[in-house]
N, C-alpha and C. Protein backbone atom coordinates (compact mmCIF):
# COMPACT_ATOMS: atom_id res chain seq x y z
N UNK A 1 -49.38 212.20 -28.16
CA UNK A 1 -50.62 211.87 -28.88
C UNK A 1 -51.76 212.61 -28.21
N UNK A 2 -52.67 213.55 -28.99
CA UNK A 2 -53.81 214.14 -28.62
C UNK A 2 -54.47 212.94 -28.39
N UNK A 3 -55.46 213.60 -27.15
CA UNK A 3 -56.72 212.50 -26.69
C UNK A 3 -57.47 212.09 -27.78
N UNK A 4 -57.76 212.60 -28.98
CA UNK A 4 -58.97 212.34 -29.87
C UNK A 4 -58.43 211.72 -30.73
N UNK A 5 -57.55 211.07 -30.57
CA UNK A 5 -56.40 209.85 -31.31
C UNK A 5 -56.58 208.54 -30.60
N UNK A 6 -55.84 209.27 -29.02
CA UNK A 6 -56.45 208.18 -28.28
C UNK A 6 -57.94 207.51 -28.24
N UNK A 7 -59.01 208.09 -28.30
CA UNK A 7 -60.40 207.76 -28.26
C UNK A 7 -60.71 206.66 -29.33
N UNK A 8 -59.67 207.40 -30.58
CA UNK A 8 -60.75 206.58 -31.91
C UNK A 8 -62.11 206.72 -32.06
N UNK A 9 -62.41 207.50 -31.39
CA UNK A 9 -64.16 207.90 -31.72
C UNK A 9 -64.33 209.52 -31.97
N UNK A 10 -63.52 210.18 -32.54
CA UNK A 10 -63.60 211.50 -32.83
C UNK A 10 -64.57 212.30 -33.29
N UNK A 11 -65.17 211.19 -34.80
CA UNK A 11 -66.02 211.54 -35.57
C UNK A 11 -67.29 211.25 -35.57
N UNK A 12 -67.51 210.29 -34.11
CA UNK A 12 -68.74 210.11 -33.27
C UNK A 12 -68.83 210.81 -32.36
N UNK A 13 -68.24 211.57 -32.37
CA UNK A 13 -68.02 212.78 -30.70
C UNK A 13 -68.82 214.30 -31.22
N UNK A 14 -68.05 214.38 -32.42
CA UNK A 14 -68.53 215.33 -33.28
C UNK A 14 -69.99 215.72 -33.91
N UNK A 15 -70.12 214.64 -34.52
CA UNK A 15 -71.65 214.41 -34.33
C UNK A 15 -72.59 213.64 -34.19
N UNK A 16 -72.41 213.62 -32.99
CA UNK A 16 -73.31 213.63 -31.58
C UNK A 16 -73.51 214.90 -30.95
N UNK A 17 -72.34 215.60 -30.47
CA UNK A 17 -72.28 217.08 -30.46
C UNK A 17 -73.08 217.99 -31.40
N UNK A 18 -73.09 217.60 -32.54
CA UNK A 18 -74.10 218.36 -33.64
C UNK A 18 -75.21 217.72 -33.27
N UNK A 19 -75.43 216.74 -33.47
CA UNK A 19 -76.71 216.37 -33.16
C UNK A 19 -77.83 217.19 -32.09
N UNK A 20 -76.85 217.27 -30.98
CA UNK A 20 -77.82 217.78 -29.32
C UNK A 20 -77.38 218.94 -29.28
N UNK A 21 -76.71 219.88 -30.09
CA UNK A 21 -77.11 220.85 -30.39
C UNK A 21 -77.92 221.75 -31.36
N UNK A 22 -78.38 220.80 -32.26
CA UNK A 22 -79.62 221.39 -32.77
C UNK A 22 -80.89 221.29 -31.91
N UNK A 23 -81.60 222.54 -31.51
CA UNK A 23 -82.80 222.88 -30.55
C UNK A 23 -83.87 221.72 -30.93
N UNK A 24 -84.18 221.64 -32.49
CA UNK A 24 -85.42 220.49 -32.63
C UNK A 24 -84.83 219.59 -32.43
N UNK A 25 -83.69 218.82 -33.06
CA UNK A 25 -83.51 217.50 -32.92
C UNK A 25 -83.32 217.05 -31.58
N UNK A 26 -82.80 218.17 -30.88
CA UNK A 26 -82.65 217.42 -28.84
C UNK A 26 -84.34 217.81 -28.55
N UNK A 27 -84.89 218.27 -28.72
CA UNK A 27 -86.47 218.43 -28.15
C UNK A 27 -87.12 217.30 -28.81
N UNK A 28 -86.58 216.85 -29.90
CA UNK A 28 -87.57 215.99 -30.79
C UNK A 28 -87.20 214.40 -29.80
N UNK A 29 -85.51 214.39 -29.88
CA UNK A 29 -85.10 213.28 -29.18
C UNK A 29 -85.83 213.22 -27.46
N UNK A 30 -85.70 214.26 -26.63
CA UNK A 30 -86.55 214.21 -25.47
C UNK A 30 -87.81 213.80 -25.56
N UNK A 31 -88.72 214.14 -25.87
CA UNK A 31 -90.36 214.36 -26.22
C UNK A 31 -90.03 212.85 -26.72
N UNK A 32 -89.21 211.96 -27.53
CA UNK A 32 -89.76 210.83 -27.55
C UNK A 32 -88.93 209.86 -26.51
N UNK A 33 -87.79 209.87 -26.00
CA UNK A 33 -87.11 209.15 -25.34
C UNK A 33 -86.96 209.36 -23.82
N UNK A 34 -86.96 210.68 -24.09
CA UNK A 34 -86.84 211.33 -22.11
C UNK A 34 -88.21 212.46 -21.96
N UNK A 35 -89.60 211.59 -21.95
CA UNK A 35 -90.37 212.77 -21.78
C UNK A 35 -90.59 213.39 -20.50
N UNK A 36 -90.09 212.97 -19.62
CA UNK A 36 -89.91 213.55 -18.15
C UNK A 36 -89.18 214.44 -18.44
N UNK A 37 -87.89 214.82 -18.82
CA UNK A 37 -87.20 215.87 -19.49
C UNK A 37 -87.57 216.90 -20.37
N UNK A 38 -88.43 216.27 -20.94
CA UNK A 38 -88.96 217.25 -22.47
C UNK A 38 -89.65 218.24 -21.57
N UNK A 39 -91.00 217.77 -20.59
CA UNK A 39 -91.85 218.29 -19.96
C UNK A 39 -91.60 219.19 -18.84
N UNK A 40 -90.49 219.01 -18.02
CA UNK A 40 -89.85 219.67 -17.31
C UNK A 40 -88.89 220.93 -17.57
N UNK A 41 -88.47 220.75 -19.21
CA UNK A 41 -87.55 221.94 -19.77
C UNK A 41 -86.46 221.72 -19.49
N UNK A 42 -86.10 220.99 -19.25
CA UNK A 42 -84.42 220.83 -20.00
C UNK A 42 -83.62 220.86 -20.53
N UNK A 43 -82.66 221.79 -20.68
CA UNK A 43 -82.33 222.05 -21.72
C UNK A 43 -80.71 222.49 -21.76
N UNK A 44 -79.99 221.80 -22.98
CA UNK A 44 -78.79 221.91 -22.52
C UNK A 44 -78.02 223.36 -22.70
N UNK A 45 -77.10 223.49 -21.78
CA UNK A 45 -76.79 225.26 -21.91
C UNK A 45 -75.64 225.06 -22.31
N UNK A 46 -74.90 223.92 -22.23
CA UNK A 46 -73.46 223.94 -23.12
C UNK A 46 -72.97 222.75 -22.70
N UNK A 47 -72.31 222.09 -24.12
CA UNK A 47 -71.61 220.98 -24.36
C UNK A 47 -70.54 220.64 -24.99
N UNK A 48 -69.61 219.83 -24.52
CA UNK A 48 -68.60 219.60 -25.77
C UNK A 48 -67.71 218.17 -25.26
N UNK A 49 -66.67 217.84 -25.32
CA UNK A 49 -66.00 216.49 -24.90
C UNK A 49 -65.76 216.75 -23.50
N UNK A 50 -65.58 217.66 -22.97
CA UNK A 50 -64.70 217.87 -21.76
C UNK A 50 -65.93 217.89 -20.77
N UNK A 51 -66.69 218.80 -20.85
CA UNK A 51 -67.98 219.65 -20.12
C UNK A 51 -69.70 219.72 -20.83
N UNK A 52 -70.11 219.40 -19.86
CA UNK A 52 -72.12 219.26 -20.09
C UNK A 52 -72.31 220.21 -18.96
N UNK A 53 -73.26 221.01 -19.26
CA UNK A 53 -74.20 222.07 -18.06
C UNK A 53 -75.24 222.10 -19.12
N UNK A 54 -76.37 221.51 -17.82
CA UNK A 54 -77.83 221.42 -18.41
C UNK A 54 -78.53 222.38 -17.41
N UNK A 55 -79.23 222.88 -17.89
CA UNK A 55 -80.51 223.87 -17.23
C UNK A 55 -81.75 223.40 -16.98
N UNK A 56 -82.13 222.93 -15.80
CA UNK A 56 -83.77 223.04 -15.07
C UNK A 56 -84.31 224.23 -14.63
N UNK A 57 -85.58 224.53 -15.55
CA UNK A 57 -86.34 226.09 -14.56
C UNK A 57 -87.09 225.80 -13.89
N UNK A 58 -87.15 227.08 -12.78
CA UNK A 58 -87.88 226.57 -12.05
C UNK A 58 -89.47 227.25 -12.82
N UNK A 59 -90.39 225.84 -12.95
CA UNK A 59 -91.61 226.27 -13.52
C UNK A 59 -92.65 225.35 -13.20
N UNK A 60 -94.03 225.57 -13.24
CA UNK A 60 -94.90 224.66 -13.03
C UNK A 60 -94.97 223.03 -13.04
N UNK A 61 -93.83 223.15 -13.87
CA UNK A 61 -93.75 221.19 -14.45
C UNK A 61 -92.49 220.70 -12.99
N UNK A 62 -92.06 221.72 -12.65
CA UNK A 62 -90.51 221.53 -11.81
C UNK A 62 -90.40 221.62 -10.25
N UNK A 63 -91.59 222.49 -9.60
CA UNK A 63 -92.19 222.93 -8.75
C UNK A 63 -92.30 221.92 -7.59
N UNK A 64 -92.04 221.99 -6.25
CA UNK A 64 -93.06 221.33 -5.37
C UNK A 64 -93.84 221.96 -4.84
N UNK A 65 -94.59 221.22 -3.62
CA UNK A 65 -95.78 222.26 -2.77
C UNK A 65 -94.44 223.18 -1.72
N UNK A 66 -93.11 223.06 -1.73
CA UNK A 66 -92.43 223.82 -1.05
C UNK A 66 -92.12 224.88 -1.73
N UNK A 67 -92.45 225.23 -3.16
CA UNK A 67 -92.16 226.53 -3.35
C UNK A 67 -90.56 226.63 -4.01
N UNK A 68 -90.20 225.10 -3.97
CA UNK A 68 -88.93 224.99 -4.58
C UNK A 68 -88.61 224.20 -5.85
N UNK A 69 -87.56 224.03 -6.61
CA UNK A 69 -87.73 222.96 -7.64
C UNK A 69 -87.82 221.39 -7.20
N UNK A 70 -88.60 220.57 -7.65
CA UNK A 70 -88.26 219.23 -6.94
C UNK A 70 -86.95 218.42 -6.67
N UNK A 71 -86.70 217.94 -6.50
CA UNK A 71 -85.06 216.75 -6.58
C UNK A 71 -85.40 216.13 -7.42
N UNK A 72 -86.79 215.88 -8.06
CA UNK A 72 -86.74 214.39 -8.91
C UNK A 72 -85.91 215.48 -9.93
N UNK A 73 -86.46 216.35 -10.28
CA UNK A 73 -85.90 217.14 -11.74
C UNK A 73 -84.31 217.75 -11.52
N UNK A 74 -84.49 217.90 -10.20
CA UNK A 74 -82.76 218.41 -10.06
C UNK A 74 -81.71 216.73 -10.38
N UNK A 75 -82.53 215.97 -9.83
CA UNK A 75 -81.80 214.89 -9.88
C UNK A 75 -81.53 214.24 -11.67
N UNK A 76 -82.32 214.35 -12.56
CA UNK A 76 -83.13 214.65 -14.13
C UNK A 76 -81.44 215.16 -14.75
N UNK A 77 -81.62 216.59 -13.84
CA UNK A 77 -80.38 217.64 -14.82
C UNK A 77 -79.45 217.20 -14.50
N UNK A 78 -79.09 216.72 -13.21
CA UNK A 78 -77.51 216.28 -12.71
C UNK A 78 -77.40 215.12 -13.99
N UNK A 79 -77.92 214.33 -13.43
CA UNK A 79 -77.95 212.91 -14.72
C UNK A 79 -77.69 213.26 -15.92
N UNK A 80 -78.18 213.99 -16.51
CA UNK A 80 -78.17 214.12 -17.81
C UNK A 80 -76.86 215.16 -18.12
N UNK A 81 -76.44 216.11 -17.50
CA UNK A 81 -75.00 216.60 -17.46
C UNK A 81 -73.99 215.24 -17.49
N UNK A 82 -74.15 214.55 -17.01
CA UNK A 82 -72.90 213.62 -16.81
C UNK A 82 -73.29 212.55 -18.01
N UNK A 83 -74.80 212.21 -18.38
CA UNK A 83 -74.71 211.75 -19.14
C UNK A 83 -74.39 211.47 -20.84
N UNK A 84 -74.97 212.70 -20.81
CA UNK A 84 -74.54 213.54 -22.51
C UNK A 84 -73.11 212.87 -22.68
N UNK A 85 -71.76 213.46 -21.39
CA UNK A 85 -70.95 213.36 -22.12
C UNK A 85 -70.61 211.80 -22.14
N UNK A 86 -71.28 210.36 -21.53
CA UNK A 86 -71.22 209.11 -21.31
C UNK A 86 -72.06 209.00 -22.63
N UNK A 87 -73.10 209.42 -23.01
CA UNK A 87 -73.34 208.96 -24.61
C UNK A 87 -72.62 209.64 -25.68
N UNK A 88 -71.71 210.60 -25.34
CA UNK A 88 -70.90 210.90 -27.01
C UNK A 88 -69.82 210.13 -26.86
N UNK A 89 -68.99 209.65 -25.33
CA UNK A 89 -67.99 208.51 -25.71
C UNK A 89 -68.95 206.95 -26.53
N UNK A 90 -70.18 206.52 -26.33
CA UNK A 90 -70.55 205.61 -26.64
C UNK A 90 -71.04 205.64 -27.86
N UNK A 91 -71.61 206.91 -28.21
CA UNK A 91 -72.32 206.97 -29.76
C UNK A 91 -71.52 206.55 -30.99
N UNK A 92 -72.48 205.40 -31.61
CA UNK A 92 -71.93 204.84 -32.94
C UNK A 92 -70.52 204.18 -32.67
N UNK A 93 -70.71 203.64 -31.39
CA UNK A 93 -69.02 203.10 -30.78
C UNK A 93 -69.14 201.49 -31.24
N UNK A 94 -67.86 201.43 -32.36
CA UNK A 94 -67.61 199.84 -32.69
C UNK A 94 -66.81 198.87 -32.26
N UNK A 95 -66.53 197.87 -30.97
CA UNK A 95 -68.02 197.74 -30.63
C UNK A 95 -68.81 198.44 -29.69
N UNK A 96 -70.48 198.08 -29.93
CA UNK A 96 -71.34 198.60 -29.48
C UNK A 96 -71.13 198.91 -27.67
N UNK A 97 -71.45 200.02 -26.97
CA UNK A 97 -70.76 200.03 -25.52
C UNK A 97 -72.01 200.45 -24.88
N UNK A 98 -72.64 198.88 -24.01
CA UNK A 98 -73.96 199.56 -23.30
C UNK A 98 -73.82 200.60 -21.75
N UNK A 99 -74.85 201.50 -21.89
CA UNK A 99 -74.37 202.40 -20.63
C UNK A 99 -75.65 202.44 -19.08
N UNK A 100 -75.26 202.55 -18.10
CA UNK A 100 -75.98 202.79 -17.16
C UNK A 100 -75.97 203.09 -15.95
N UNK A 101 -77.11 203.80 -15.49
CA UNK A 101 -76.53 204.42 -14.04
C UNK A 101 -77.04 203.22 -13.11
N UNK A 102 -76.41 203.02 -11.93
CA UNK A 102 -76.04 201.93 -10.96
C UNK A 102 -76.51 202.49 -9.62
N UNK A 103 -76.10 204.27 -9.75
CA UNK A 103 -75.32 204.60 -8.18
C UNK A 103 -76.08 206.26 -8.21
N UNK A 104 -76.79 206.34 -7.54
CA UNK A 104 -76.98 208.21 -7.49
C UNK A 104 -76.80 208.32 -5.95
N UNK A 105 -75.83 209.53 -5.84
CA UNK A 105 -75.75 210.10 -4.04
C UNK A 105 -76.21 211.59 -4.78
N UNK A 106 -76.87 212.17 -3.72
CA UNK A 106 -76.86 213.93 -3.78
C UNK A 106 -76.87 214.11 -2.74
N UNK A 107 -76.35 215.75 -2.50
CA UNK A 107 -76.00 216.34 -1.30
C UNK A 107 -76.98 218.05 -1.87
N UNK A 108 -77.82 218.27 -1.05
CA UNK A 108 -78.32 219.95 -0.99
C UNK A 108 -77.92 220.28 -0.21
N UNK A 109 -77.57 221.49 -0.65
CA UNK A 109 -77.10 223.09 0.04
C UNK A 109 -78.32 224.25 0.16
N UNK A 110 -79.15 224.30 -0.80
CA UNK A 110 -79.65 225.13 -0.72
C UNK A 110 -80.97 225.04 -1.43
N UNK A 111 -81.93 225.75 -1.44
CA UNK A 111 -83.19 225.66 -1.64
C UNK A 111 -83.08 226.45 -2.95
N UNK A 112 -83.77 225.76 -4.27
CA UNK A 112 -83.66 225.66 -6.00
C UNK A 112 -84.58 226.15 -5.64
N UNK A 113 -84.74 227.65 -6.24
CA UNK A 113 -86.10 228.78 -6.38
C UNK A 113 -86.16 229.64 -7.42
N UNK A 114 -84.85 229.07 -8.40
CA UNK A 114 -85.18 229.92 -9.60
C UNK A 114 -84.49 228.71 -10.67
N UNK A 115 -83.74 229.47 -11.93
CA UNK A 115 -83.29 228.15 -12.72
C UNK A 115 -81.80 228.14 -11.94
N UNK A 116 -81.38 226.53 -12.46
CA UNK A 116 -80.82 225.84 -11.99
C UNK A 116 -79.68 225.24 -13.09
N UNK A 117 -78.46 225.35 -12.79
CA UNK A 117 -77.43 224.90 -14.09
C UNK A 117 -76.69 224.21 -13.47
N UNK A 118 -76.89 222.82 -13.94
CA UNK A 118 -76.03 221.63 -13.51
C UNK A 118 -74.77 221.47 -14.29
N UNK A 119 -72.92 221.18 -13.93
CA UNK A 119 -72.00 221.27 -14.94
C UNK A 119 -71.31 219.87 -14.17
N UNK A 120 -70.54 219.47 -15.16
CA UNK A 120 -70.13 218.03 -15.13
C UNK A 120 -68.77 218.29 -16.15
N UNK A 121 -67.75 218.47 -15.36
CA UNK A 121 -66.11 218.39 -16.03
C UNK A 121 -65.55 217.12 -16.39
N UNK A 122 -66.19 216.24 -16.46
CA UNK A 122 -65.28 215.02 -16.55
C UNK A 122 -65.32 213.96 -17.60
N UNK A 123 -65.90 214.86 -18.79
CA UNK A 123 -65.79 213.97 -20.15
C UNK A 123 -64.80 213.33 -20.15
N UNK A 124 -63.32 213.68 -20.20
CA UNK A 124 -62.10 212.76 -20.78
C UNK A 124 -61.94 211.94 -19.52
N UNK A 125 -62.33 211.66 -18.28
CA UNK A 125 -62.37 210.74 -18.02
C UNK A 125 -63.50 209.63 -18.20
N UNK A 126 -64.96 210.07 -18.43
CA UNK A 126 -65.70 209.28 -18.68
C UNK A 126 -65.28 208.93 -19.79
N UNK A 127 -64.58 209.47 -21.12
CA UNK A 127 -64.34 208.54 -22.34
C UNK A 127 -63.31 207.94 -22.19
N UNK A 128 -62.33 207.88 -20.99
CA UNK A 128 -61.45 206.40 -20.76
C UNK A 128 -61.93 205.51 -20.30
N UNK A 129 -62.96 205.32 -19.46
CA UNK A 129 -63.59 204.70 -18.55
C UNK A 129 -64.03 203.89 -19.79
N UNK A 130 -64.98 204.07 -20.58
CA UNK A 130 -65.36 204.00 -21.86
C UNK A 130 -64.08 203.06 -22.66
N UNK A 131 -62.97 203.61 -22.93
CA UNK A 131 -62.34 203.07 -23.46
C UNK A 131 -61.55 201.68 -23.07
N UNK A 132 -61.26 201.69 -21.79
CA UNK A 132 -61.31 200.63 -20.84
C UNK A 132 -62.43 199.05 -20.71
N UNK A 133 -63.48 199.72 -21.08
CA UNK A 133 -64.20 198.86 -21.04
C UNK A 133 -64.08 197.83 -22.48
N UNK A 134 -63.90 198.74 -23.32
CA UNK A 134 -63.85 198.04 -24.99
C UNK A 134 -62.51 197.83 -24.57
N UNK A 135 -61.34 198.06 -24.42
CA UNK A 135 -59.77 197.83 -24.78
C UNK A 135 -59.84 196.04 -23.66
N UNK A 136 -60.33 196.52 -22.55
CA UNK A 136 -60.08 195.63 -21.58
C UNK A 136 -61.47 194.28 -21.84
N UNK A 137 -62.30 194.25 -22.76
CA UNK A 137 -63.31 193.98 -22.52
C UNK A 137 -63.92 193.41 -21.37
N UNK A 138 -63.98 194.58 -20.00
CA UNK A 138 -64.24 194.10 -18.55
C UNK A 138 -65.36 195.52 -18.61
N UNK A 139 -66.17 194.74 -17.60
CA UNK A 139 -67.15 196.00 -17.31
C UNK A 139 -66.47 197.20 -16.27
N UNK A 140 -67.04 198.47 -16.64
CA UNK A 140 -66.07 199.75 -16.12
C UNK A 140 -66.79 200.68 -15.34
N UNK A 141 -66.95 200.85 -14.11
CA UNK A 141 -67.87 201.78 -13.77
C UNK A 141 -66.90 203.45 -13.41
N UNK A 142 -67.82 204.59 -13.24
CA UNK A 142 -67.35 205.89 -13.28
C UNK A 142 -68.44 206.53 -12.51
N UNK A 143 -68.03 206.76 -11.27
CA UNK A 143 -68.33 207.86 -10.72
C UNK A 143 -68.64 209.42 -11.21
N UNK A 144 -69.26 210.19 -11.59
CA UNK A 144 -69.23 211.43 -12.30
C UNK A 144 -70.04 212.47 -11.35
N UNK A 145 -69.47 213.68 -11.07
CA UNK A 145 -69.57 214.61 -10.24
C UNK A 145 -70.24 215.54 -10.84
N UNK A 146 -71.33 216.25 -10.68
CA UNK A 146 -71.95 217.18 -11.02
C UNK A 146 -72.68 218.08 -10.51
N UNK A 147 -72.17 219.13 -10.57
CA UNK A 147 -72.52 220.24 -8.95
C UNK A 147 -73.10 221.73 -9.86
N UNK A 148 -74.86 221.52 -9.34
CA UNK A 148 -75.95 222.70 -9.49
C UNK A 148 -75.85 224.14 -9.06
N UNK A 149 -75.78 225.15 -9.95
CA UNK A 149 -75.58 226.38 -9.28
C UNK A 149 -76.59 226.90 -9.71
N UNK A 150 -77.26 228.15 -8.86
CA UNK A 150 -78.20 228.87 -9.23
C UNK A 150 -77.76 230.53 -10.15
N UNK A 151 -78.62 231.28 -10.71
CA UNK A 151 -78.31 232.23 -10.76
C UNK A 151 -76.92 233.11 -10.39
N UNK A 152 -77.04 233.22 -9.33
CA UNK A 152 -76.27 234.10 -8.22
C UNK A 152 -74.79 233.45 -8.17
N UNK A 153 -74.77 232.01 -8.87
CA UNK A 153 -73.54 231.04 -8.90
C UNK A 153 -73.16 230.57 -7.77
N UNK A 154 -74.55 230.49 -6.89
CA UNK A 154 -74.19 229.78 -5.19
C UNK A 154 -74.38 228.04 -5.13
N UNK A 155 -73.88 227.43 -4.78
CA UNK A 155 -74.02 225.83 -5.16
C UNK A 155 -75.48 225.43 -4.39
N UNK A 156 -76.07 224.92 -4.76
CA UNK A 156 -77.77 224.60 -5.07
C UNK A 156 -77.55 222.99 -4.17
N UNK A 157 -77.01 221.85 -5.70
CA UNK A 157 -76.99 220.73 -4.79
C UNK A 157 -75.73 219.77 -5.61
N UNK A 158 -75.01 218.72 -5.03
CA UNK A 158 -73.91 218.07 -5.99
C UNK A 158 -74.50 216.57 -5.87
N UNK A 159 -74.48 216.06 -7.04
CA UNK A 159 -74.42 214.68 -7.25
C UNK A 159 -73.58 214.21 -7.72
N UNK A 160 -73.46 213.03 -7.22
CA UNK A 160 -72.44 211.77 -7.58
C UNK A 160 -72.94 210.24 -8.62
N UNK A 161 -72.89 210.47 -10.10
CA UNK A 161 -73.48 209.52 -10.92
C UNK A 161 -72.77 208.56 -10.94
N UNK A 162 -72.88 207.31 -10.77
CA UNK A 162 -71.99 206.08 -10.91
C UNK A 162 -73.09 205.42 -12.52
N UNK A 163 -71.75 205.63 -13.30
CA UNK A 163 -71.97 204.68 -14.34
C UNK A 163 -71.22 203.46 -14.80
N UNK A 164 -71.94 202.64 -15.55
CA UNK A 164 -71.61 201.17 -15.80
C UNK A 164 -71.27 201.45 -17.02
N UNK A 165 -70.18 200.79 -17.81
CA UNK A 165 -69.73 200.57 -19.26
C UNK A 165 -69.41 199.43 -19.66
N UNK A 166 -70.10 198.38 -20.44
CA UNK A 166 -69.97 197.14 -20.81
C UNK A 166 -69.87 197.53 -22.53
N UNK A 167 -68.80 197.03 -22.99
CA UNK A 167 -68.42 196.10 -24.30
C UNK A 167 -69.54 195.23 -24.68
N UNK A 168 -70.53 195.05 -26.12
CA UNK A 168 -71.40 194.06 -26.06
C UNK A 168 -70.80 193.28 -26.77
């Protein structure tokens, strides 16, 4: 049995995926829901069930007085890489599956001085984790790994997202 059998949420995966890849409708959705995001430029560079890599530039909104990008915004893109793919297992999910982060660790390597591409491999496990929570109706948490590279593809900084999945 393919995973997207297993899920039962195929055709909420799908579009949701359409959804945040149309340029207005994810800018329209930021600017009203994540305007720390909108304002900072965020923006996703590729998505699908498996994998999220979101892009922070480095720009006036992103900046510290060090001349580098801040952590709040590096911390922004990590999150939101891991999260994308924690809201397409949840989107339009019957029943409803509330989500949240619990747990942030980061580790820097290196000083963010240009843009910044955060990637997160672990959709099909965040949508068991997910599925666990509705099958088992027990709350489910998920660790999710997401490690920043710059330009040059040298590792920047890695975070560790711990998310919560409750059945309502």
């Amino acid at each position: 049995m393919d995973r997207s059998t297993q899920t039962g949420n195929t055709h909420s995966n799908e579009a949701f995926f359409r959804l945040i890849k149309n340029p207005f409708k994810f800018r329209l959705f930021l600017a009203r829901k994540l305007p720390a995001a909108f304002f900072s430029g965020l923006r996703i560079h590729y998505a699908d069930e498996d994998r999220c890599s979101v892009q922070v530039p480095f720009s006036a909104f992103t900046k510290n007085p060090f001349r580098s990008t801040y952590f709040a915004c590096l911390s922004m893109a990590a999150e939101m890489s891991t999260g994308v793919l924690a809201m397409a297992s949840v989107y339009k999910r019957k029943p409803a599956v509330s989500m949240l982060v619990v747990s942030l660790e980061a580790k820097f390597h290196k000083k963010a001085t240009g843009l910044t591409v955060f990637t997160c491999r672990e959709g099909g496990q965040i949508s068991a984790s997910v599925n666990r929570a509705v099958l088992d109706q027990t709350a489910q948490t998920f660790r999710a790994y997401a490690e920043g590279r710059n330009g040059a593809g040298e590792l920047v900084a890695e975070f560790w997202i711990t998310w919560a999945f409750k059945s309502r």
